[in-house]
C-alpha atoms as a PDB file:
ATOM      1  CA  UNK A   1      -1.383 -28.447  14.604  1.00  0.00           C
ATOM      2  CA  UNK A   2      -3.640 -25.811  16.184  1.00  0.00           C
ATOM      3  CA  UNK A   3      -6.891 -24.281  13.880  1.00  0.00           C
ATOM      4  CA  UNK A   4      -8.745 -21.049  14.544  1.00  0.00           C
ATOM      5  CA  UNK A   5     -12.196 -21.652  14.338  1.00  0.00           C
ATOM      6  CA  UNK A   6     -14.060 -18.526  16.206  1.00  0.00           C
ATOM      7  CA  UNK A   7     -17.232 -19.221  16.899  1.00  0.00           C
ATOM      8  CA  UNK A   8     -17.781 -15.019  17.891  1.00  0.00           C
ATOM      9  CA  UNK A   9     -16.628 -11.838  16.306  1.00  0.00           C
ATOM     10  CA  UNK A  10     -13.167  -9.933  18.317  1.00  0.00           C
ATOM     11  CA  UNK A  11     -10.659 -10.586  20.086  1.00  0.00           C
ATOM     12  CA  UNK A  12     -10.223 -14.274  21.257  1.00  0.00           C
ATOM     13  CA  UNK A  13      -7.677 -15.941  23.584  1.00  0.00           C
ATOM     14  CA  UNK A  14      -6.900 -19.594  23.950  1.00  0.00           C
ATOM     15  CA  UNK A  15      -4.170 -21.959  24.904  1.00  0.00           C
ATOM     16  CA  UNK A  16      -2.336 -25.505  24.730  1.00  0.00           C
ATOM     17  CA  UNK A  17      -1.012 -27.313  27.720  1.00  0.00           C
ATOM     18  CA  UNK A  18       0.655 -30.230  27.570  1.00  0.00           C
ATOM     19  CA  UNK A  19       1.890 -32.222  30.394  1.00  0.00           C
ATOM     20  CA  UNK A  20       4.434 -34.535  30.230  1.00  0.00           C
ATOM     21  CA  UNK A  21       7.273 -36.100  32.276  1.00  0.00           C
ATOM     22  CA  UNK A  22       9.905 -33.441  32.198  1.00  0.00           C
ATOM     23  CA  UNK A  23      10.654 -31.422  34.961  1.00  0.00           C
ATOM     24  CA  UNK A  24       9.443 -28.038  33.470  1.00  0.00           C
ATOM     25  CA  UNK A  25       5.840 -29.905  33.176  1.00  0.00           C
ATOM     26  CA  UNK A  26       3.160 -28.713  32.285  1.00  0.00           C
ATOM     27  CA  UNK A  27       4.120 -26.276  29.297  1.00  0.00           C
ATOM     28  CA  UNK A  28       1.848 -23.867  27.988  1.00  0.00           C
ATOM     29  CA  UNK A  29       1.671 -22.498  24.499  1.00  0.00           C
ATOM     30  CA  UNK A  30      -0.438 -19.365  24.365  1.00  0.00           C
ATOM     31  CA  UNK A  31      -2.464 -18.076  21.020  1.00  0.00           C
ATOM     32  CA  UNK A  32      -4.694 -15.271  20.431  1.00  0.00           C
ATOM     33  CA  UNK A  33      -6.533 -14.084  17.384  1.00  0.00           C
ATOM     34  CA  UNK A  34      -9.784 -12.275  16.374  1.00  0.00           C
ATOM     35  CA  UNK A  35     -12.909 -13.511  14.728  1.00  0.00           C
ATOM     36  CA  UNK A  36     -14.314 -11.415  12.085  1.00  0.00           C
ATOM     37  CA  UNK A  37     -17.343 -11.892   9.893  1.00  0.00           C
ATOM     38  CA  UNK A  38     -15.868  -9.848   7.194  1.00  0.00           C
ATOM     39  CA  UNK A  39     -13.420 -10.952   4.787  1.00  0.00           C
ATOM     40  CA  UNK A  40     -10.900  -7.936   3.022  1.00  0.00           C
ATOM     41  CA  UNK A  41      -9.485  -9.259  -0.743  1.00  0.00           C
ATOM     42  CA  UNK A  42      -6.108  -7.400   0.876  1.00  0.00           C
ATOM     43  CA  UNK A  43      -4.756  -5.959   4.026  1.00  0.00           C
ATOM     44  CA  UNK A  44      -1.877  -4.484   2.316  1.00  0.00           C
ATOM     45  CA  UNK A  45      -2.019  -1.775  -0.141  1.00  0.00           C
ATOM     46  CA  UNK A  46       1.677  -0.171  -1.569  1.00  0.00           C
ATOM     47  CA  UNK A  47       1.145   2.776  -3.892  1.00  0.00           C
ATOM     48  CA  UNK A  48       5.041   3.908  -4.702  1.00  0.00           C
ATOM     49  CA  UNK A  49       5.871   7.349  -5.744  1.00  0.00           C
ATOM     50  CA  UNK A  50       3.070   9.971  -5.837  1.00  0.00           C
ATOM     51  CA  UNK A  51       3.968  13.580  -6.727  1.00  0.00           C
ATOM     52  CA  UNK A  52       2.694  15.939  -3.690  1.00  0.00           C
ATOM     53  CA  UNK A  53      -0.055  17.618  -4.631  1.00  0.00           C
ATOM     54  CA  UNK A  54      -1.558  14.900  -7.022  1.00  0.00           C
ATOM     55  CA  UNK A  55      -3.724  11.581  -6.905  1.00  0.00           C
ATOM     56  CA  UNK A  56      -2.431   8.518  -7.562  1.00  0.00           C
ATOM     57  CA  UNK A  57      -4.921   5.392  -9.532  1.00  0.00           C
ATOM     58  CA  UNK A  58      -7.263   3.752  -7.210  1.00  0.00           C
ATOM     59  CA  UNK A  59      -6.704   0.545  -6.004  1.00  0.00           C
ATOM     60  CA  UNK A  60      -9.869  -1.703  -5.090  1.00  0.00           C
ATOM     61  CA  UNK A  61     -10.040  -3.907  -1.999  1.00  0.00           C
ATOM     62  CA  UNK A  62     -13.499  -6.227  -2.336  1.00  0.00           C
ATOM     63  CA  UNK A  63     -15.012  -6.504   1.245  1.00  0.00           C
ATOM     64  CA  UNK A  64     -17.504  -9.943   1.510  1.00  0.00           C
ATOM     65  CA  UNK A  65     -19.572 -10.986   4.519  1.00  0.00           C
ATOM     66  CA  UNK A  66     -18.584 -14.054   5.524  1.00  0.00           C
ATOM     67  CA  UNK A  67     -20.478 -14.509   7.837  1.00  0.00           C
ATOM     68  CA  UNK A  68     -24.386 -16.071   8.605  1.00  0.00           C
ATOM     69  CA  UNK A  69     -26.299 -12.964   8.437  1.00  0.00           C
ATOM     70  CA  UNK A  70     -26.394  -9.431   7.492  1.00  0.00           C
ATOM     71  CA  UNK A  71     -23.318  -6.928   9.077  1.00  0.00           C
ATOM     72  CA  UNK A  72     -23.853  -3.529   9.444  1.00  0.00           C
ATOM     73  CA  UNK A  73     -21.208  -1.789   8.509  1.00  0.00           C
ATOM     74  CA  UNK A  74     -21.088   1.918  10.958  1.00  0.00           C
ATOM     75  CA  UNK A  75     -17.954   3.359   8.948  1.00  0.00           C
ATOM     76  CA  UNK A  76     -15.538   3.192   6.357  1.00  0.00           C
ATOM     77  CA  UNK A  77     -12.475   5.752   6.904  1.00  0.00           C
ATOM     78  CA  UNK A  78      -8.954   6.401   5.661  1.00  0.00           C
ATOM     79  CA  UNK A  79      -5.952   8.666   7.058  1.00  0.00           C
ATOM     80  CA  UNK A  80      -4.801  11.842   6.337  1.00  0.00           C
ATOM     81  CA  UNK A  81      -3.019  11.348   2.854  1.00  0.00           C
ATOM     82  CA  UNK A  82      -5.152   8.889   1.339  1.00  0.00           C
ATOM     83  CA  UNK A  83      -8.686   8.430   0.292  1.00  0.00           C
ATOM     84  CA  UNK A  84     -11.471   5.841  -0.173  1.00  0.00           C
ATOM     85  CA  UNK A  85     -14.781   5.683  -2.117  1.00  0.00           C
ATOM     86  CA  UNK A  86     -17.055   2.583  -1.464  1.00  0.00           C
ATOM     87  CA  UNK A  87     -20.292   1.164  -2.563  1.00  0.00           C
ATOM     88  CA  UNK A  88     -20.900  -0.565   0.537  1.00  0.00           C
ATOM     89  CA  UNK A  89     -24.282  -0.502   1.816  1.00  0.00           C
ATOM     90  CA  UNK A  90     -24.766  -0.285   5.918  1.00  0.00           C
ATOM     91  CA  UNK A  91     -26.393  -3.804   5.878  1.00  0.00           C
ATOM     92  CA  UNK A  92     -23.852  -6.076   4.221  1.00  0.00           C
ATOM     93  CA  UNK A  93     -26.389  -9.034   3.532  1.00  0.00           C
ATOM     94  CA  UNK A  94     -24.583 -12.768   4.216  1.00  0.00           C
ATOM     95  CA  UNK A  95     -22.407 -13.932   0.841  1.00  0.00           C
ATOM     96  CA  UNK A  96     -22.653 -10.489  -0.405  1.00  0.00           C
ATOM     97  CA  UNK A  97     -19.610  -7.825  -1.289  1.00  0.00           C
ATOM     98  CA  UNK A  98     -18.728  -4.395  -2.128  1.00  0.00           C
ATOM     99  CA  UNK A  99     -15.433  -2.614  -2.947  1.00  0.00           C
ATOM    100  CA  UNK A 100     -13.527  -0.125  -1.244  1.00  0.00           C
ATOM    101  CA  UNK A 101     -11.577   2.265  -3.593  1.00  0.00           C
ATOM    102  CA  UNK A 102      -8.488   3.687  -2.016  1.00  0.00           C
ATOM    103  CA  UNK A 103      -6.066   6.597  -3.648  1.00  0.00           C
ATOM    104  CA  UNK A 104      -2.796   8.458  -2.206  1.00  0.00           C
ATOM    105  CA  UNK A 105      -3.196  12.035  -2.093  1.00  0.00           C
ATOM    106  CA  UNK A 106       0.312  12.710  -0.147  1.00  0.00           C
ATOM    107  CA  UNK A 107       0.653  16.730   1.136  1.00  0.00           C
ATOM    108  CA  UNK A 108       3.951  16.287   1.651  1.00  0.00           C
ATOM    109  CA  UNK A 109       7.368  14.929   0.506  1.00  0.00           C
ATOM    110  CA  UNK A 110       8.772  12.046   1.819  1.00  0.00           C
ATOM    111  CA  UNK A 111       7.297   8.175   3.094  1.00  0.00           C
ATOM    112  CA  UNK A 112       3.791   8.038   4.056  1.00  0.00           C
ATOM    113  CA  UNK A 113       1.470   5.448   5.736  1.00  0.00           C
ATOM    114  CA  UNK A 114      -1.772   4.942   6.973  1.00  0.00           C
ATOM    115  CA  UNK A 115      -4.791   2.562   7.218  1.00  0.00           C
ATOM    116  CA  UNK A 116      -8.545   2.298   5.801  1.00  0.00           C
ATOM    117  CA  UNK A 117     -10.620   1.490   8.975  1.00  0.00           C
ATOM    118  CA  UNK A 118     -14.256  -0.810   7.878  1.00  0.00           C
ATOM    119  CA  UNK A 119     -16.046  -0.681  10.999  1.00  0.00           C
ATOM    120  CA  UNK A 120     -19.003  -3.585  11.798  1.00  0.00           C
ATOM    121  CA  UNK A 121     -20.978  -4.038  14.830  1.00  0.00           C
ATOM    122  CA  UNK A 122     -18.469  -3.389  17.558  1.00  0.00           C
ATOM    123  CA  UNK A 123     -15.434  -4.774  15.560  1.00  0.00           C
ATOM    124  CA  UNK A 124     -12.469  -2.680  12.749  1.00  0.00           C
ATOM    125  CA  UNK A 125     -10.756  -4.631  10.400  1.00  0.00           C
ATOM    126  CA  UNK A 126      -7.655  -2.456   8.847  1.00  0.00           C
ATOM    127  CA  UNK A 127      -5.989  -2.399   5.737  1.00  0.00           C
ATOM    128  CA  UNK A 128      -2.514  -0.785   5.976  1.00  0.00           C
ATOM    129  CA  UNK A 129      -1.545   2.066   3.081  1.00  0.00           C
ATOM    130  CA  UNK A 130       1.782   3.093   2.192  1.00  0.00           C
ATOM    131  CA  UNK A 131       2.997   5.285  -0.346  1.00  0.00           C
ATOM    132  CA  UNK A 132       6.063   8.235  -0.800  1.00  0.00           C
ATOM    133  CA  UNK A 133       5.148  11.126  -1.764  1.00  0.00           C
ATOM    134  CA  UNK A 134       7.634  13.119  -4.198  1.00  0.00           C
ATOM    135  CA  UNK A 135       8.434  16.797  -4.609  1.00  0.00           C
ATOM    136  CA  UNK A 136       9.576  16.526  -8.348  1.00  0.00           C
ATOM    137  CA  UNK A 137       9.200  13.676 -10.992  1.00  0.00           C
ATOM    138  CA  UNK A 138      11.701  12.389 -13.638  1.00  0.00           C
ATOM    139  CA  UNK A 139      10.033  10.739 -16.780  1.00  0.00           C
ATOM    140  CA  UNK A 140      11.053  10.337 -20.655  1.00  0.00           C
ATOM    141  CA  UNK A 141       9.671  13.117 -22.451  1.00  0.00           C
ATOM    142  CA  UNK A 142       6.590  12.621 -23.965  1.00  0.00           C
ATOM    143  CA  UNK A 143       6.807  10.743 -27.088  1.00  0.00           C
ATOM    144  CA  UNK A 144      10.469   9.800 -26.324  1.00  0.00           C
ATOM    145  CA  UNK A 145      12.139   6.487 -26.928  1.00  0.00           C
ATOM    146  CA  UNK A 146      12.946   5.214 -23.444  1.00  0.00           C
ATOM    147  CA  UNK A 147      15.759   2.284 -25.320  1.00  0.00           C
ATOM    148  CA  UNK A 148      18.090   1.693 -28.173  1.00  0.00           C
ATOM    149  CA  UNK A 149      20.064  -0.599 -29.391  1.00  0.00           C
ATOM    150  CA  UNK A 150      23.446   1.012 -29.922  1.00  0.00           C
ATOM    151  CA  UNK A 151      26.647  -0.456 -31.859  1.00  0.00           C
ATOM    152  CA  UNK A 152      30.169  -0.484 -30.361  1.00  0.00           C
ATOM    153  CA  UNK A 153      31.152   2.715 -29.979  1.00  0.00           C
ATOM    154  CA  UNK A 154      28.431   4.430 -30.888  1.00  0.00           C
ATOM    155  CA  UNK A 155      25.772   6.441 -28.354  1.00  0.00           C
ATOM    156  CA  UNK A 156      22.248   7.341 -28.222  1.00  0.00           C
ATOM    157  CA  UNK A 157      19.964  10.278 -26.502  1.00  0.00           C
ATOM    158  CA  UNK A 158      17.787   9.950 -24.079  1.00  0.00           C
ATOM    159  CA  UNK A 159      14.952  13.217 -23.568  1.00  0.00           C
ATOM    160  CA  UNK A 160      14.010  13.466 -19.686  1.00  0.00           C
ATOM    161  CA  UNK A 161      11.904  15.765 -18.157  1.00  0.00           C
ATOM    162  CA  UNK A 162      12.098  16.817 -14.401  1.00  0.00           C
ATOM    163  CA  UNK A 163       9.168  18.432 -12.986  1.00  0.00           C
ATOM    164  CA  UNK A 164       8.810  20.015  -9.522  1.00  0.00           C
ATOM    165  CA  UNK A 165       5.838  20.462  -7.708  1.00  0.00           C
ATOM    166  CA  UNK A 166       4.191  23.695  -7.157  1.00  0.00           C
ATOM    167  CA  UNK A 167       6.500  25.414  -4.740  1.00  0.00           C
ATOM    168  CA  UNK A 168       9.195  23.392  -4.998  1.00  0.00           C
ATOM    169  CA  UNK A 169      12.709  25.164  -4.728  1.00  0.00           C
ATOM    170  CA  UNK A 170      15.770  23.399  -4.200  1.00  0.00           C
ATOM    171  CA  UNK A 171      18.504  21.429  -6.748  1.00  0.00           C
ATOM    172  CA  UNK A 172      17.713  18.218  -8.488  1.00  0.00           C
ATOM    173  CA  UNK A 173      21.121  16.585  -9.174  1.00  0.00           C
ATOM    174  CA  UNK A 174      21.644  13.846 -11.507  1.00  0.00           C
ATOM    175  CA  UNK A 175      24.858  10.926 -10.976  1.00  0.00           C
ATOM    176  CA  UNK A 176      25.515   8.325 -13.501  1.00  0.00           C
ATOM    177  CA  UNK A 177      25.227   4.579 -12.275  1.00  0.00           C
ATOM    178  CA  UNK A 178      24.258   1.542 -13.314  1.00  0.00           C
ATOM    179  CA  UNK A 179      25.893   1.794 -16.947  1.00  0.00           C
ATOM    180  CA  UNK A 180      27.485  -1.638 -18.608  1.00  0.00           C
ATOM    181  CA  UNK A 181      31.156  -2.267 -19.020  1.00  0.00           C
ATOM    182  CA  UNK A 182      33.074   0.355 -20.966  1.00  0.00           C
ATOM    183  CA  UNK A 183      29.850   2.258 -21.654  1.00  0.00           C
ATOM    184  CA  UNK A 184      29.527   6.176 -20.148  1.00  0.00           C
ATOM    185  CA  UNK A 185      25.848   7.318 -19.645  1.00  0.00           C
ATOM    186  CA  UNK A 186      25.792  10.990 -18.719  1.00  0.00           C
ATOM    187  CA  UNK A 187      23.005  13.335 -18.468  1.00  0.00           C
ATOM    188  CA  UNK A 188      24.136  16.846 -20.202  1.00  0.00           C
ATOM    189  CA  UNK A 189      22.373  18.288 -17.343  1.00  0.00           C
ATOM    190  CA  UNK A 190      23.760  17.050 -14.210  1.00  0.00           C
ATOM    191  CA  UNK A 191      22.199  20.118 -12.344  1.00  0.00           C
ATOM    192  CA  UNK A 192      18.771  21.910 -12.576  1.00  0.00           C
ATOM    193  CA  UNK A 193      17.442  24.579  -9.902  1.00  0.00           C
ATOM    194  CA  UNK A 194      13.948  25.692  -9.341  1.00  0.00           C
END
């Protein structure tokens, strides 16, 4: 078993020889890793389907110093697409946190990723953003019941509503699937153009 323990912030390099009787001797096992004095709550953040044009809820990564002093923190930034709001202060004192807010603000249809960036005395820890932005969005209609319990033989109605974006031209088609056996689920609409 081999344990990280950096004793410095960045990149770090190390390795494991052993030497031994076989003919191949000595082997060498190389590792590599980076020492950071800041600790991130996640490094992944998936936001789904966004609508173009729109924001999606934040999602809050807590950033704590783990380290034995104060960091200071030289910038916070996101990628096109996405935004971020902190509270952090530029001197992080030692045991103390603050929360980066992150949001998807895609410009265009279609899957979208990018990073937040927190940036502390020559070192960047990354958090990596995903997200797919939408030209149109299919929902229940407001106030609609979204299930029923139906009898043999009998059916029930569903109200959708499909929304483009501002702009948006082009066909949404709709395709029946996922239905149980012997049941037929059919939108009236199978066609709308904007």
């Amino acid at each position: 078993t081999v344990t990280f323990l950096p004793s410095t912030t960045g990149p770090l390099t190390g390795s494991v020889v052993v030497t031994d009787s076989a003919l191949d001797s000595p082997q060498t096992v190389a590792f590599s890793g980076t020492g950071v004095e800041i600790g991130l709550s996640a490094v992944t953040l998936a936001f789904g389907d966004q609508q173009v044009g729109g924001s999606s809820l934040s999602k809050a990564v807590t950033v704590s110093n783990q380290g034995s002093t104060a960091i200071n923190i030289t910038g916070i930034a996101a990628s096109a697409g996405f935004l971020q709001a902190n509270n952090c202060p530029a001197s992080l004192p030692f045991g103390a946190s603050c929360t980066v807010s992150v949001a998807f603000t895609p410009t265009a249809a279609g899957p979208a990723n990018g990073t937040v960036t927190v940036s502390y005395s020559g070192v960047q820890n990354t958090i990596s953003l995903s997200g797919n932005g939408t030209d149109f969005s299919l929902a229940a209609q407001p106030g609609a019941a979204t299930s029923a319990t139906v009898a043999a033989g009998g059916t029930a109605t569903f109200d959708l509503s499909a929304m483009g974006t501002a702009g948006y031209t082009g066909t949404v088609a709709f395709t029946c699937t996922g239905a149980p056996t012997a049941a037929t689920v059919c939108p009236a609409t199978s066609l709308i153009r904007h």
